[in-house]
PDB file of N, CA and C in Angstrom:
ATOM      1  N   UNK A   1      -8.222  11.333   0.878  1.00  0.00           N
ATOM      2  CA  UNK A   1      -8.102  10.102   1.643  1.00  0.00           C
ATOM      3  C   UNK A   1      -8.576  10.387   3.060  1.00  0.00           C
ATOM      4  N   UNK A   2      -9.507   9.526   3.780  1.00  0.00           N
ATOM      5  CA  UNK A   2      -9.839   9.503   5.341  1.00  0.00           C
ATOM      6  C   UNK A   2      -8.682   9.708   6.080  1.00  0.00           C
ATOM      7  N   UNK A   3      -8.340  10.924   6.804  1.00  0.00           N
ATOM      8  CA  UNK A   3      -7.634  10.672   7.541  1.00  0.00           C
ATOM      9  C   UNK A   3      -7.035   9.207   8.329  1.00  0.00           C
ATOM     10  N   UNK A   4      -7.947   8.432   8.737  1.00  0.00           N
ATOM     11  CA  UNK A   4      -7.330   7.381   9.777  1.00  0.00           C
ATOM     12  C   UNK A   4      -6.076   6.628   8.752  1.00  0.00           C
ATOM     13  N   UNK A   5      -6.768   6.824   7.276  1.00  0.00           N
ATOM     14  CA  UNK A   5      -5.751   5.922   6.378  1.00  0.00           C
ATOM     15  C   UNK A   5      -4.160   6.118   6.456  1.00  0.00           C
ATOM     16  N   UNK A   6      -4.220   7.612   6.324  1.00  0.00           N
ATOM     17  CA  UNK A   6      -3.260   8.138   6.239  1.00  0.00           C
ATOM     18  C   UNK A   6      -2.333   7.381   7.947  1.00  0.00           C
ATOM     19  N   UNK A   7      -2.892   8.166   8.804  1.00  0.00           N
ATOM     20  CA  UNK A   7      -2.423   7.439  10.340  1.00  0.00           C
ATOM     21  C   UNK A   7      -2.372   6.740  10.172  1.00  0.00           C
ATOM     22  N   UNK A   8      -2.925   5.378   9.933  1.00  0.00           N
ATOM     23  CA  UNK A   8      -2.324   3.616   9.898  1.00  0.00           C
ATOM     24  C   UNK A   8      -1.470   3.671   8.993  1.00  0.00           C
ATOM     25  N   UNK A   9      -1.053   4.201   7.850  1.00  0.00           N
ATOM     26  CA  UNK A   9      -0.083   3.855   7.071  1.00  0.00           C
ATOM     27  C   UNK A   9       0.987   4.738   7.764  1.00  0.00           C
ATOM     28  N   UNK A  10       1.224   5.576   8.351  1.00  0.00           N
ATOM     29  CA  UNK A  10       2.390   6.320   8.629  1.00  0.00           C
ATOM     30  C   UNK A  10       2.473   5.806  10.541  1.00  0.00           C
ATOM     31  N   UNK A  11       2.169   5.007  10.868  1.00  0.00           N
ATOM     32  CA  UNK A  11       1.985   4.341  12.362  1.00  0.00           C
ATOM     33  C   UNK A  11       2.503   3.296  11.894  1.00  0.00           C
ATOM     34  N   UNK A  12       2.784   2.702  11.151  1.00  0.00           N
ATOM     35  CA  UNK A  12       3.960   1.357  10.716  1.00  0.00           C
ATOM     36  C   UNK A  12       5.197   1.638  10.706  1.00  0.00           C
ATOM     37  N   UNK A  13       5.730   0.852  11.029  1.00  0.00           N
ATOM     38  CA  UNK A  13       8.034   0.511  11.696  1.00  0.00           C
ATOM     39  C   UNK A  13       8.409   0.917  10.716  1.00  0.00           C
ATOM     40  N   UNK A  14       9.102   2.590  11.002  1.00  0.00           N
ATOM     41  CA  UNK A  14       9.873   3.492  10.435  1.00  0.00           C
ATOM     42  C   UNK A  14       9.512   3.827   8.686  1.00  0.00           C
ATOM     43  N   UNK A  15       7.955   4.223   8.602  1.00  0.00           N
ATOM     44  CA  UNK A  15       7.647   4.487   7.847  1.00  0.00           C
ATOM     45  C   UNK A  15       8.130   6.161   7.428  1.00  0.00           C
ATOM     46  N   UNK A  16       8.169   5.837   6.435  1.00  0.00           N
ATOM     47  CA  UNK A  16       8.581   7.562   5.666  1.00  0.00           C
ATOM     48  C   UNK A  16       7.633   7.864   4.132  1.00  0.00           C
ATOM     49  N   UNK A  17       6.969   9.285   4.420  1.00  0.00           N
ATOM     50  CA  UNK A  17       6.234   9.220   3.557  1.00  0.00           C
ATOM     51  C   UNK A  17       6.375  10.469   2.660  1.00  0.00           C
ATOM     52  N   UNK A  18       6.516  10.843   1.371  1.00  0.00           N
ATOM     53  CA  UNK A  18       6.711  12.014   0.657  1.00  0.00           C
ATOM     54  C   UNK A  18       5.985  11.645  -0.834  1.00  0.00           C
ATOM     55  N   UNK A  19       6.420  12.906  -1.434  1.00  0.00           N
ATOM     56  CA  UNK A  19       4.815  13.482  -2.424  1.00  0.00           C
ATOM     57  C   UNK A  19       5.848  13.333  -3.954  1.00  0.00           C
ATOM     58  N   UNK A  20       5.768  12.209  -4.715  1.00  0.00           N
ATOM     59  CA  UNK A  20       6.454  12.351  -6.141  1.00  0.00           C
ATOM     60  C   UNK A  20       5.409  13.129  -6.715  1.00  0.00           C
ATOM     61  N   UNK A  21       5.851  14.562  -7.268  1.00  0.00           N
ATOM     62  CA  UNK A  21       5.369  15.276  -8.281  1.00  0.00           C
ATOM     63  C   UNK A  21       4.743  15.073  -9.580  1.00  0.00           C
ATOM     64  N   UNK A  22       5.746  14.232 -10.279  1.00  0.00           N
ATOM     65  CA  UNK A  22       5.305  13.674 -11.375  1.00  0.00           C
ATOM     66  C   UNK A  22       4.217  12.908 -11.467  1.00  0.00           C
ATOM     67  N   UNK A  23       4.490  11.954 -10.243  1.00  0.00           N
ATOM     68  CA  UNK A  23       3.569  10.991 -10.618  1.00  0.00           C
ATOM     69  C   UNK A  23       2.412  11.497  -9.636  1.00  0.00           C
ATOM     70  N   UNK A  24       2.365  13.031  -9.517  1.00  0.00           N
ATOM     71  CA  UNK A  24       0.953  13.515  -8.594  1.00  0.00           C
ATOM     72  C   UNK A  24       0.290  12.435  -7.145  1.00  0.00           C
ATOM     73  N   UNK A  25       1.502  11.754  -6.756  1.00  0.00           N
ATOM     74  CA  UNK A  25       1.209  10.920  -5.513  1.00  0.00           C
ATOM     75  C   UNK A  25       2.192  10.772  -4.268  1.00  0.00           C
ATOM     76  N   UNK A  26       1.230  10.485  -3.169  1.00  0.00           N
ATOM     77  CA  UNK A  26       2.163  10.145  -1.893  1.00  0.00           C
ATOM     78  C   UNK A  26       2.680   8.562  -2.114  1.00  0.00           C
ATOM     79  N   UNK A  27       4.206   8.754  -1.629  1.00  0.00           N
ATOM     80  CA  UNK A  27       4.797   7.169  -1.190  1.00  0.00           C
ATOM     81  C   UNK A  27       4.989   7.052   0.170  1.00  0.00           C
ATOM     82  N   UNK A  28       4.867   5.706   0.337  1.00  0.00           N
ATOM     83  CA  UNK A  28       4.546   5.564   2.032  1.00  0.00           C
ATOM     84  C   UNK A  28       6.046   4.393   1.725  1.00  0.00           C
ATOM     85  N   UNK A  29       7.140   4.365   2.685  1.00  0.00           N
ATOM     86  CA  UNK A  29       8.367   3.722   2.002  1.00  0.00           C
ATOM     87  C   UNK A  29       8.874   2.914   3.710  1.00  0.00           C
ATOM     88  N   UNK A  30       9.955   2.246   3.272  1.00  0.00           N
ATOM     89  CA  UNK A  30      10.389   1.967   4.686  1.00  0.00           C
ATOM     90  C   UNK A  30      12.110   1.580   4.106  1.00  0.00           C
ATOM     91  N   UNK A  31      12.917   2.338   4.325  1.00  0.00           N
ATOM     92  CA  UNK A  31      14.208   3.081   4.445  1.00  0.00           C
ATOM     93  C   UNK A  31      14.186   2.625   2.802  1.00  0.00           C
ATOM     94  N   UNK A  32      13.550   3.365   1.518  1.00  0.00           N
ATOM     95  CA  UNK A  32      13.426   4.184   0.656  1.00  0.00           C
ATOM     96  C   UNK A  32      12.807   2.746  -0.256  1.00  0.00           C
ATOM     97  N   UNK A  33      12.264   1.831   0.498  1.00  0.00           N
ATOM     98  CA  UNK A  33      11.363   1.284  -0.300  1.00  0.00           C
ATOM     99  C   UNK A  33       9.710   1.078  -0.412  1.00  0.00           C
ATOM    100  N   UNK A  34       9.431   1.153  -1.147  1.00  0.00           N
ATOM    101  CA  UNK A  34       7.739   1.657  -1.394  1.00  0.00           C
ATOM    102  C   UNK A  34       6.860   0.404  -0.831  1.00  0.00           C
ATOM    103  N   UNK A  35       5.484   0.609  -0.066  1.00  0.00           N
ATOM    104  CA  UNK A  35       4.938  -0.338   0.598  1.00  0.00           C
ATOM    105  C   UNK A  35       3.568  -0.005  -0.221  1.00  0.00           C
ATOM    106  N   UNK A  36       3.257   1.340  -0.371  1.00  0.00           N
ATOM    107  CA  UNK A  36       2.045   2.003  -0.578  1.00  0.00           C
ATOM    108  C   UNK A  36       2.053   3.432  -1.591  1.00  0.00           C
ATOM    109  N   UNK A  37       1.016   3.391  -2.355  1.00  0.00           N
ATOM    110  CA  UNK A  37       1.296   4.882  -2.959  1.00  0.00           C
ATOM    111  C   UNK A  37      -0.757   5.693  -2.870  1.00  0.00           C
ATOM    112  N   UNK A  38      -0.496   6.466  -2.538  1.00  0.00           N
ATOM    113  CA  UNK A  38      -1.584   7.162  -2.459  1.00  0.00           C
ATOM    114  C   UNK A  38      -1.914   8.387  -3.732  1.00  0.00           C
ATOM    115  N   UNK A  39      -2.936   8.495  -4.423  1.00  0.00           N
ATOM    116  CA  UNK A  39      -2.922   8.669  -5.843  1.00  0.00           C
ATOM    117  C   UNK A  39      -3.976   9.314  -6.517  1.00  0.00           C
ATOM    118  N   UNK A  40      -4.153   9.091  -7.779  1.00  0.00           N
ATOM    119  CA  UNK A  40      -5.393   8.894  -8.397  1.00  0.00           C
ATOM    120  C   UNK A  40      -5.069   8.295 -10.114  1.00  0.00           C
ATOM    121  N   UNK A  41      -6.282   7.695 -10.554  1.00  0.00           N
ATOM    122  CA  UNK A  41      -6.173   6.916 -11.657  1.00  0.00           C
ATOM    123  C   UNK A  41      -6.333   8.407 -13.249  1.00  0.00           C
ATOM    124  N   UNK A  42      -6.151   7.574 -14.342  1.00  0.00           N
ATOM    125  CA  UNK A  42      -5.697   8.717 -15.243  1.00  0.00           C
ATOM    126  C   UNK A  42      -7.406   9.886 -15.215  1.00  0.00           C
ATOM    127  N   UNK A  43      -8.672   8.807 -14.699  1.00  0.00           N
ATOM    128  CA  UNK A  43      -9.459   9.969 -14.549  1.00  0.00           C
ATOM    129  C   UNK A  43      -9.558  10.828 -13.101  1.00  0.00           C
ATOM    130  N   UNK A  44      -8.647  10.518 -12.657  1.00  0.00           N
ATOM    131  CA  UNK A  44      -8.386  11.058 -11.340  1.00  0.00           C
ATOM    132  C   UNK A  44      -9.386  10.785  -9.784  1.00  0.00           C
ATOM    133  N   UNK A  45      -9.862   9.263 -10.369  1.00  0.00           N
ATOM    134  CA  UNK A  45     -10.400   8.753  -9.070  1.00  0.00           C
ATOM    135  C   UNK A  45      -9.300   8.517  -7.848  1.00  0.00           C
ATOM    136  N   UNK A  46      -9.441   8.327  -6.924  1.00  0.00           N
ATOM    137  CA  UNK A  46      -8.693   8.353  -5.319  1.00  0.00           C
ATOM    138  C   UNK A  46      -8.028   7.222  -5.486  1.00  0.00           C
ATOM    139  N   UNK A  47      -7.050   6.601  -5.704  1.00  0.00           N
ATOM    140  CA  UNK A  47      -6.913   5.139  -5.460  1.00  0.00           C
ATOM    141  C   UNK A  47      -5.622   4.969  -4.312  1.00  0.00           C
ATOM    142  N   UNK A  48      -5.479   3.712  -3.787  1.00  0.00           N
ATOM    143  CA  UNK A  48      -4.667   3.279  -2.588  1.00  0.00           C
ATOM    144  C   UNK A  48      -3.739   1.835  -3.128  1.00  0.00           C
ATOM    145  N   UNK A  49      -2.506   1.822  -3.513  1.00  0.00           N
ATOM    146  CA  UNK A  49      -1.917   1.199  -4.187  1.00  0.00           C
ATOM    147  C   UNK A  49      -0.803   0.060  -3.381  1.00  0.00           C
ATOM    148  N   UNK A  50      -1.003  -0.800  -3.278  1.00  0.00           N
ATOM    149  CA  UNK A  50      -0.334  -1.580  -2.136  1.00  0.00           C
ATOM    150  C   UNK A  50       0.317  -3.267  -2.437  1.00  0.00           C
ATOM    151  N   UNK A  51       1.284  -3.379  -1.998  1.00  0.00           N
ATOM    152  CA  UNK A  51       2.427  -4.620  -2.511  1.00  0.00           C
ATOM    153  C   UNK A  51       1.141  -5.708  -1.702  1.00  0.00           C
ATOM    154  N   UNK A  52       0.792  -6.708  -2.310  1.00  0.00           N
ATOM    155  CA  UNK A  52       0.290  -7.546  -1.904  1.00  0.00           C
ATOM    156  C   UNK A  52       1.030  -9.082  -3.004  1.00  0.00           C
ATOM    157  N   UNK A  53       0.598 -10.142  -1.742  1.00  0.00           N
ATOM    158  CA  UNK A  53       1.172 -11.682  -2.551  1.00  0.00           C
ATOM    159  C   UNK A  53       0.140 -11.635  -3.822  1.00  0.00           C
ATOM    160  N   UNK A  54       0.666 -12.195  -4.405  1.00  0.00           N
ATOM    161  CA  UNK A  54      -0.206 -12.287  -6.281  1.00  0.00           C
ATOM    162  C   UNK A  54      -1.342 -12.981  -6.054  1.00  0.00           C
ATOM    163  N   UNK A  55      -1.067 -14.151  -5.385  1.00  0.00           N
ATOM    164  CA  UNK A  55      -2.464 -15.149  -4.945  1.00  0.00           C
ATOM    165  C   UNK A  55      -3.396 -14.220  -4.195  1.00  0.00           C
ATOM    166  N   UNK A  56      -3.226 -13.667  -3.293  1.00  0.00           N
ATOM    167  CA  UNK A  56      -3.943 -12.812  -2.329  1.00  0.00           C
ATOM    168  C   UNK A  56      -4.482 -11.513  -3.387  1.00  0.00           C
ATOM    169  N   UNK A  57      -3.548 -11.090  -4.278  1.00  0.00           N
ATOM    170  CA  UNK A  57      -4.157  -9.498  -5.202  1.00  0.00           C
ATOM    171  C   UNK A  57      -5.165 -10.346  -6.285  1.00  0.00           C
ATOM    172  N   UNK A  58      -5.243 -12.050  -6.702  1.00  0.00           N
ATOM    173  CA  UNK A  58      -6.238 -12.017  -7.600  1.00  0.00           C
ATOM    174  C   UNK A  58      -7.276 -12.036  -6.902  1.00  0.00           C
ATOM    175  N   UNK A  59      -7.094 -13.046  -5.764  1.00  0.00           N
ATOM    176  CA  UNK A  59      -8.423 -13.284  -4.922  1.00  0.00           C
ATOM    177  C   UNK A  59      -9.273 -12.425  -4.666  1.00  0.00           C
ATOM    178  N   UNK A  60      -8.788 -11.106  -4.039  1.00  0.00           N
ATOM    179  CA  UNK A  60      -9.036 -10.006  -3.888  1.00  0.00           C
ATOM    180  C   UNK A  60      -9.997  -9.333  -5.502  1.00  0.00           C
ATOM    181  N   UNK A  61      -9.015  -9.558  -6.133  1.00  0.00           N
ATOM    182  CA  UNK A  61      -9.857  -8.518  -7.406  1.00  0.00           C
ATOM    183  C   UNK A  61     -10.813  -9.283  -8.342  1.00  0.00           C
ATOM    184  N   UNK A  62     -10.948 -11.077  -7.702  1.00  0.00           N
ATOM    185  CA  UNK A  62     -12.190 -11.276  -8.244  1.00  0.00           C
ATOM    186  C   UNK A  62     -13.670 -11.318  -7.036  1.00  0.00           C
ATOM    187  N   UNK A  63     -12.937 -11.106  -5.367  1.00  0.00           N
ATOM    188  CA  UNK A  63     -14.150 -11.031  -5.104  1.00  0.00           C
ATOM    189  C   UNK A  63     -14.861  -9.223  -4.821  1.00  0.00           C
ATOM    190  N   UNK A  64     -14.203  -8.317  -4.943  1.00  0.00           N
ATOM    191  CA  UNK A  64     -13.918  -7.337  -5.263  1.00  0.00           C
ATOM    192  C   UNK A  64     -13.618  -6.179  -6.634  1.00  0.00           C
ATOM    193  N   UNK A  65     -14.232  -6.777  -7.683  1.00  0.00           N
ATOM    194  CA  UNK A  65     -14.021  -6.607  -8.763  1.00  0.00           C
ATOM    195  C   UNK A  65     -14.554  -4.978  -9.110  1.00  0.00           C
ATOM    196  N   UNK A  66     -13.870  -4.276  -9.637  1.00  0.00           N
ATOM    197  CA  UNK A  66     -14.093  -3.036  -9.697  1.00  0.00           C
ATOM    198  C   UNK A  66     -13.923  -1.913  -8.597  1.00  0.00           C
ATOM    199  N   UNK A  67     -13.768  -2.940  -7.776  1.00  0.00           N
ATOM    200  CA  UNK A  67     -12.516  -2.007  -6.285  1.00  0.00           C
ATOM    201  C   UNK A  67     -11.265  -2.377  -6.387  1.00  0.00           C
ATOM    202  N   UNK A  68     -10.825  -3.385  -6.471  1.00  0.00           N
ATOM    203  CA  UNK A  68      -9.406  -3.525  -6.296  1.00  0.00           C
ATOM    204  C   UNK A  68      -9.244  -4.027  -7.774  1.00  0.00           C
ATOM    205  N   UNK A  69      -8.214  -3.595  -8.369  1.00  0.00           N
ATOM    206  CA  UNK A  69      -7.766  -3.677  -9.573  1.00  0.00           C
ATOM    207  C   UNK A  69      -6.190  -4.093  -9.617  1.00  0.00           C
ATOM    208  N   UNK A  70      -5.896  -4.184 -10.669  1.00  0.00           N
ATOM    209  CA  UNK A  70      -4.770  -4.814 -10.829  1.00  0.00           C
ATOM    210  C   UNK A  70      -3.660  -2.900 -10.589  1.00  0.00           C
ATOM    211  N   UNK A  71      -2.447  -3.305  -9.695  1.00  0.00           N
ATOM    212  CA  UNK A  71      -1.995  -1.774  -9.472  1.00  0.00           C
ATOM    213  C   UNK A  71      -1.782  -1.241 -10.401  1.00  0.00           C
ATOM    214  N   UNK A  72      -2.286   0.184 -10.195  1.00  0.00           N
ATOM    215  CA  UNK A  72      -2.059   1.203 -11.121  1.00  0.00           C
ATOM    216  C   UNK A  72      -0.427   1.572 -11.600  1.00  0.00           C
ATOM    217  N   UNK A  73      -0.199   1.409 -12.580  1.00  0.00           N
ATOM    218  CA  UNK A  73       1.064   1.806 -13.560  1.00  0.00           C
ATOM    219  C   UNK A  73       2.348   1.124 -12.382  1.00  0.00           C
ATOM    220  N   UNK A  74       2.141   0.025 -11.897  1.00  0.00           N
ATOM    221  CA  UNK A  74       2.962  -0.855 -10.894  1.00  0.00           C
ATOM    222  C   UNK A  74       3.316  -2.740 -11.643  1.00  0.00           C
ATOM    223  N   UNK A  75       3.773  -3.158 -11.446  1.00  0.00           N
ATOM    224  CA  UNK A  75       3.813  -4.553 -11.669  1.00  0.00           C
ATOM    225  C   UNK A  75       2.411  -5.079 -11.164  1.00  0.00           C
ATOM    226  N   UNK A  76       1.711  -5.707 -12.211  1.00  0.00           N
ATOM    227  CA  UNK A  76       0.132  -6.058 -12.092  1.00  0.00           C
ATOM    228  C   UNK A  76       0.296  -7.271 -11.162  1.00  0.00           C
ATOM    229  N   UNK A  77       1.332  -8.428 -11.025  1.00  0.00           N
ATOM    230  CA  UNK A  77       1.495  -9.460 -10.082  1.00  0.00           C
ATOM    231  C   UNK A  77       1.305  -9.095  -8.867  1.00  0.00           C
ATOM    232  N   UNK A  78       2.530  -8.035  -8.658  1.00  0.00           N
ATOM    233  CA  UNK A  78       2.200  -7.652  -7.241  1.00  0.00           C
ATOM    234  C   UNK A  78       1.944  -6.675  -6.816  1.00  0.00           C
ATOM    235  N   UNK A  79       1.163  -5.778  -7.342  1.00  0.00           N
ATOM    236  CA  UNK A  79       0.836  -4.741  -6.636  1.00  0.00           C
ATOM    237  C   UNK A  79      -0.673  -4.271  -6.595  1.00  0.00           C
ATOM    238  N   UNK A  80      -1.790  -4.121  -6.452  1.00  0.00           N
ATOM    239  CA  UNK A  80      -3.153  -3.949  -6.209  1.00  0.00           C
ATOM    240  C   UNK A  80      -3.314  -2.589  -6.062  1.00  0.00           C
ATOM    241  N   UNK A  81      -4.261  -1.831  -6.803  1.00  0.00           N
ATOM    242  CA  UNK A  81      -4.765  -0.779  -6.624  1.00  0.00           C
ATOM    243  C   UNK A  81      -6.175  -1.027  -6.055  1.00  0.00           C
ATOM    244  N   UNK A  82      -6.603  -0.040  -5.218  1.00  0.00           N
ATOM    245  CA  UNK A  82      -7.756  -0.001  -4.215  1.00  0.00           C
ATOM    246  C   UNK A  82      -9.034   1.371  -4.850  1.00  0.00           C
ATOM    247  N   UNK A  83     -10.312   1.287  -5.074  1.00  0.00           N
ATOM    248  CA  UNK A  83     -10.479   2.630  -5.380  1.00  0.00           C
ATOM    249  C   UNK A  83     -11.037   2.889  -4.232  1.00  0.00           C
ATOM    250  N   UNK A  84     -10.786   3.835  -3.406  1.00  0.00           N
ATOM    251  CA  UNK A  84     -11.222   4.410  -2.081  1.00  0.00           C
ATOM    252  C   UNK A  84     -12.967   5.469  -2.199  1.00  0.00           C
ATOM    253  N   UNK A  85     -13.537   5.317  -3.012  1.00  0.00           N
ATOM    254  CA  UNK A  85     -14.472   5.944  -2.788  1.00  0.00           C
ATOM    255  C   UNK A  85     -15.977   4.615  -3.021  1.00  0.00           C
ATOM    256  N   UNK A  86     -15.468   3.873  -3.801  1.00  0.00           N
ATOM    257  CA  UNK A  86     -15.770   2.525  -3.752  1.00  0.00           C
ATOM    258  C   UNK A  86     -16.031   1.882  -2.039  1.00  0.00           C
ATOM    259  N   UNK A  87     -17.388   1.460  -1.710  1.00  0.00           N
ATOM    260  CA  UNK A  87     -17.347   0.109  -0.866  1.00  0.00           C
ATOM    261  C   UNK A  87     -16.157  -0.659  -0.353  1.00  0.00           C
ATOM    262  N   UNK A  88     -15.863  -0.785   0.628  1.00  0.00           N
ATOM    263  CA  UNK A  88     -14.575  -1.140   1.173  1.00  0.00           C
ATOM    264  C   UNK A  88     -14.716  -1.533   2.420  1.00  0.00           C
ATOM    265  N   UNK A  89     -14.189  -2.449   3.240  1.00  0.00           N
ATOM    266  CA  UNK A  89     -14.370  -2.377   4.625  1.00  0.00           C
ATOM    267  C   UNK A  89     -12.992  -2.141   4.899  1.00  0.00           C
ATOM    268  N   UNK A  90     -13.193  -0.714   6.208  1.00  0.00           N
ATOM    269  CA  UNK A  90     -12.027  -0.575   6.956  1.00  0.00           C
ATOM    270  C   UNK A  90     -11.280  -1.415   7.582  1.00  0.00           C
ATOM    271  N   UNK A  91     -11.848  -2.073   7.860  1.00  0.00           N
ATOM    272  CA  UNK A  91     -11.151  -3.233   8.996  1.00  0.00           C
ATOM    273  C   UNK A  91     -10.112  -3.803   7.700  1.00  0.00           C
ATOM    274  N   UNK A  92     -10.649  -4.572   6.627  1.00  0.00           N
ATOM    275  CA  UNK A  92      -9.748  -5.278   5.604  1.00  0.00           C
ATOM    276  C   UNK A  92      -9.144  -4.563   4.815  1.00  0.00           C
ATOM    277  N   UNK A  93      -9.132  -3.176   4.761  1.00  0.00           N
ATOM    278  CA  UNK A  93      -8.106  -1.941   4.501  1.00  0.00           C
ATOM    279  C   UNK A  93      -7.082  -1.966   5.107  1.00  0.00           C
ATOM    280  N   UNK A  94      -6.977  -2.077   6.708  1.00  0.00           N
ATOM    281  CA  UNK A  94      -6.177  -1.936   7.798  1.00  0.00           C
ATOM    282  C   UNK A  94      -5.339  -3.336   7.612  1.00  0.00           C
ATOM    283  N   UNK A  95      -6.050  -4.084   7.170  1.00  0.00           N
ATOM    284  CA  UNK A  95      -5.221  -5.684   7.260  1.00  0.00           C
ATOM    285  C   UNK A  95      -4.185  -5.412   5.809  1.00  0.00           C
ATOM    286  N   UNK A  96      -4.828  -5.235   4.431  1.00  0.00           N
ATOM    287  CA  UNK A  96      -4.048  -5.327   3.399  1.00  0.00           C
ATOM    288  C   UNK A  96      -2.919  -4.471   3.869  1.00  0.00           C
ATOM    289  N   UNK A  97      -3.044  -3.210   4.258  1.00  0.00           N
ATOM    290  CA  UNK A  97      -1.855  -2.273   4.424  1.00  0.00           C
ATOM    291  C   UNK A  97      -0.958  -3.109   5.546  1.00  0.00           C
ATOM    292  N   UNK A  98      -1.203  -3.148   6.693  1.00  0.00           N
ATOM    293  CA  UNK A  98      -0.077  -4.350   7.254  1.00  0.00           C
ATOM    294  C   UNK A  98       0.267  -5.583   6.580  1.00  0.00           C
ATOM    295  N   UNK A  99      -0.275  -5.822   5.347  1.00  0.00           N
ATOM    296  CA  UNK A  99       0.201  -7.144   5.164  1.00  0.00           C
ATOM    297  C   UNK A  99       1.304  -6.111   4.060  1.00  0.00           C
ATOM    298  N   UNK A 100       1.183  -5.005   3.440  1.00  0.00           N
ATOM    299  CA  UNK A 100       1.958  -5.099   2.251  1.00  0.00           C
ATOM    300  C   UNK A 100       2.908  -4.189   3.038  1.00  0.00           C
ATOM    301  N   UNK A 101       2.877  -3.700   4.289  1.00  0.00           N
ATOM    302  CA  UNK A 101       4.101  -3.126   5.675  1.00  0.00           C
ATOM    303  C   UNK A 101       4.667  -4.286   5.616  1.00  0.00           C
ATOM    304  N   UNK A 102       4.672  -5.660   6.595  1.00  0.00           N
ATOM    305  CA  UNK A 102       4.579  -6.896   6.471  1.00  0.00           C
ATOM    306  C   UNK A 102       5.926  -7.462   5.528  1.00  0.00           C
ATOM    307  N   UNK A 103       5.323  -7.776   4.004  1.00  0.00           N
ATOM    308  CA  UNK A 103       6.011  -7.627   2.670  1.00  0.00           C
ATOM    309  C   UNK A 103       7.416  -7.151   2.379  1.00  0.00           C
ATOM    310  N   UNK A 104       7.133  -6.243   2.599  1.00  0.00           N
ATOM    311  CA  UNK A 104       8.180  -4.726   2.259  1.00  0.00           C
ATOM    312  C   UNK A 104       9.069  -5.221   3.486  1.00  0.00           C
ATOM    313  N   UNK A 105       8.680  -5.141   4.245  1.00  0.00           N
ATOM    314  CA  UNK A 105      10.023  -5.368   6.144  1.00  0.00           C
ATOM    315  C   UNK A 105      10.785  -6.645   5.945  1.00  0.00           C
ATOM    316  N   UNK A 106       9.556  -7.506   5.356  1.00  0.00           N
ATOM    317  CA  UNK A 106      10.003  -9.028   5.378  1.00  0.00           C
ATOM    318  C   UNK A 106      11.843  -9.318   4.008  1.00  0.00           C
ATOM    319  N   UNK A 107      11.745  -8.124   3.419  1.00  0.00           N
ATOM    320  CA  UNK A 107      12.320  -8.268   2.127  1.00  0.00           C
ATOM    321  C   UNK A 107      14.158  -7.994   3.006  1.00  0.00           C
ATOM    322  N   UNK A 108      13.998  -7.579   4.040  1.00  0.00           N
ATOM    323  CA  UNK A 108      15.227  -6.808   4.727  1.00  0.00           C
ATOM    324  C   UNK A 108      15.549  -7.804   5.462  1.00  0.00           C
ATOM    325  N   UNK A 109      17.193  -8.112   5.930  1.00  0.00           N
ATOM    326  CA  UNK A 109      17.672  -9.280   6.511  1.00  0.00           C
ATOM    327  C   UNK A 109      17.510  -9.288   7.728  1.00  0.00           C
ATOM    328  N   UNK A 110      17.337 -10.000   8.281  1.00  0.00           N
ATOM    329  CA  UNK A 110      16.652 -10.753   9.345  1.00  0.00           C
ATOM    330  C   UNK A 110      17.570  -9.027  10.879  1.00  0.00           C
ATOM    331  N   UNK A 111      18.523  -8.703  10.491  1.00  0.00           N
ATOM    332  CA  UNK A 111      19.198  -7.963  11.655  1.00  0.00           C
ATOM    333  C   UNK A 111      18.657  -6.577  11.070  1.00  0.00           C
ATOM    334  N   UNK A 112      18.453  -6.722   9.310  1.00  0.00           N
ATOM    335  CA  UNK A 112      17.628  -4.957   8.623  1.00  0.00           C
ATOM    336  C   UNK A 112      16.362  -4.770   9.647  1.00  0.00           C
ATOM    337  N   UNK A 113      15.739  -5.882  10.146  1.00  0.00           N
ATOM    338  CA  UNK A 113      14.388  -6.034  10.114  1.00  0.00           C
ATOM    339  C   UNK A 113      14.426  -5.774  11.930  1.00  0.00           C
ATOM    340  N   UNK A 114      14.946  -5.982  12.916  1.00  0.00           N
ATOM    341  CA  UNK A 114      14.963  -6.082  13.945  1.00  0.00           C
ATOM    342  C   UNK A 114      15.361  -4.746  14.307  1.00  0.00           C
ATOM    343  N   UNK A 115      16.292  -3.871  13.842  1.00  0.00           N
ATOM    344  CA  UNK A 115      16.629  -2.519  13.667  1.00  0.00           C
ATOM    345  C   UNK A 115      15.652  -1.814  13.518  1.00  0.00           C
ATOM    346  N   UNK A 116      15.149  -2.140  12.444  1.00  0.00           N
ATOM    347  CA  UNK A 116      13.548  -1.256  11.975  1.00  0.00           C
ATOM    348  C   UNK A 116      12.704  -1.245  12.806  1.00  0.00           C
ATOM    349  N   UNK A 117      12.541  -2.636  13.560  1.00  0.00           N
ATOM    350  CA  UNK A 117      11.384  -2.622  14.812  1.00  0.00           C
ATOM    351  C   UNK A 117      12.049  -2.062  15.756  1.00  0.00           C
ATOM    352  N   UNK A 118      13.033  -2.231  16.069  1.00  0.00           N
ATOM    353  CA  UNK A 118      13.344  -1.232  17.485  1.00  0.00           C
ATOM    354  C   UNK A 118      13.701   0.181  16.941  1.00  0.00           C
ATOM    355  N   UNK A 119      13.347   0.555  15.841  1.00  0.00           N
ATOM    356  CA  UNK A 119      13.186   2.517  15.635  1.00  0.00           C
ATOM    357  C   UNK A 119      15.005   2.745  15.575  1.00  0.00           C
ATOM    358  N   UNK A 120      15.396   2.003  15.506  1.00  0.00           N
ATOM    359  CA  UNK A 120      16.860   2.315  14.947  1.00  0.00           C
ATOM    360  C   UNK A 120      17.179   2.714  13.598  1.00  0.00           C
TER     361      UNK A 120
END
């Protein structure tokens, strides 16, 4: 993975990131829930795995078809796999990952969520 990826995903409100063995991938979490998983597919291409709205992950994987896929071994509604060696623009890399930071924060009650932004 490009370094910068890694930095924007671990530069998001109280991100925590560690390596499941089994499943041979990084989780990128926010107080032990998953936003992102960093990976590879069963032929061991690079992929970038991220909570996105369902409307937003089809849109995505029909104008994008054969980059973004339905997530790998995740709930296909909401979760989007990315293949990173694939055509991609950084800029709309940087956006999906804040939107599925975003997601994930939004799921925590309104005082979970204000804590998290002030690094508490």
């Amino acid at each position: 993975m490009k370094q910068w990826i890694d930095d924007h995903l671990r530069s998001k409100a109280a991100t925590e990131k560690d390596y499941q063995e089994e499943w041979g991938a990084h989780r990128y979490l926010i107080r032990g829930k998953m936003f992102a998983m960093h990976g590879g597919d069963k032929d061991g291409k690079e992929i970038l795995t991220l909570k996105l709205k369902p409307e937003h992950s089809e849109e995505l994987r029909e104008l994008y078809a054969g980059t973004v896929v339905p997530g790998y071994y995740m709930n296909k509604a909401h979760w989007s796999s990315i293949y990173l060696a694939n055509e991609f623009s950084d800029d709309l890399l940087k956006k999906l990952i804040d939107e599925s930071h975003a997601l994930i924060l939004g799921g925590f009650s309104k005082k979970m969520q204000r804590e998290i932004l002030e690094g508490k």
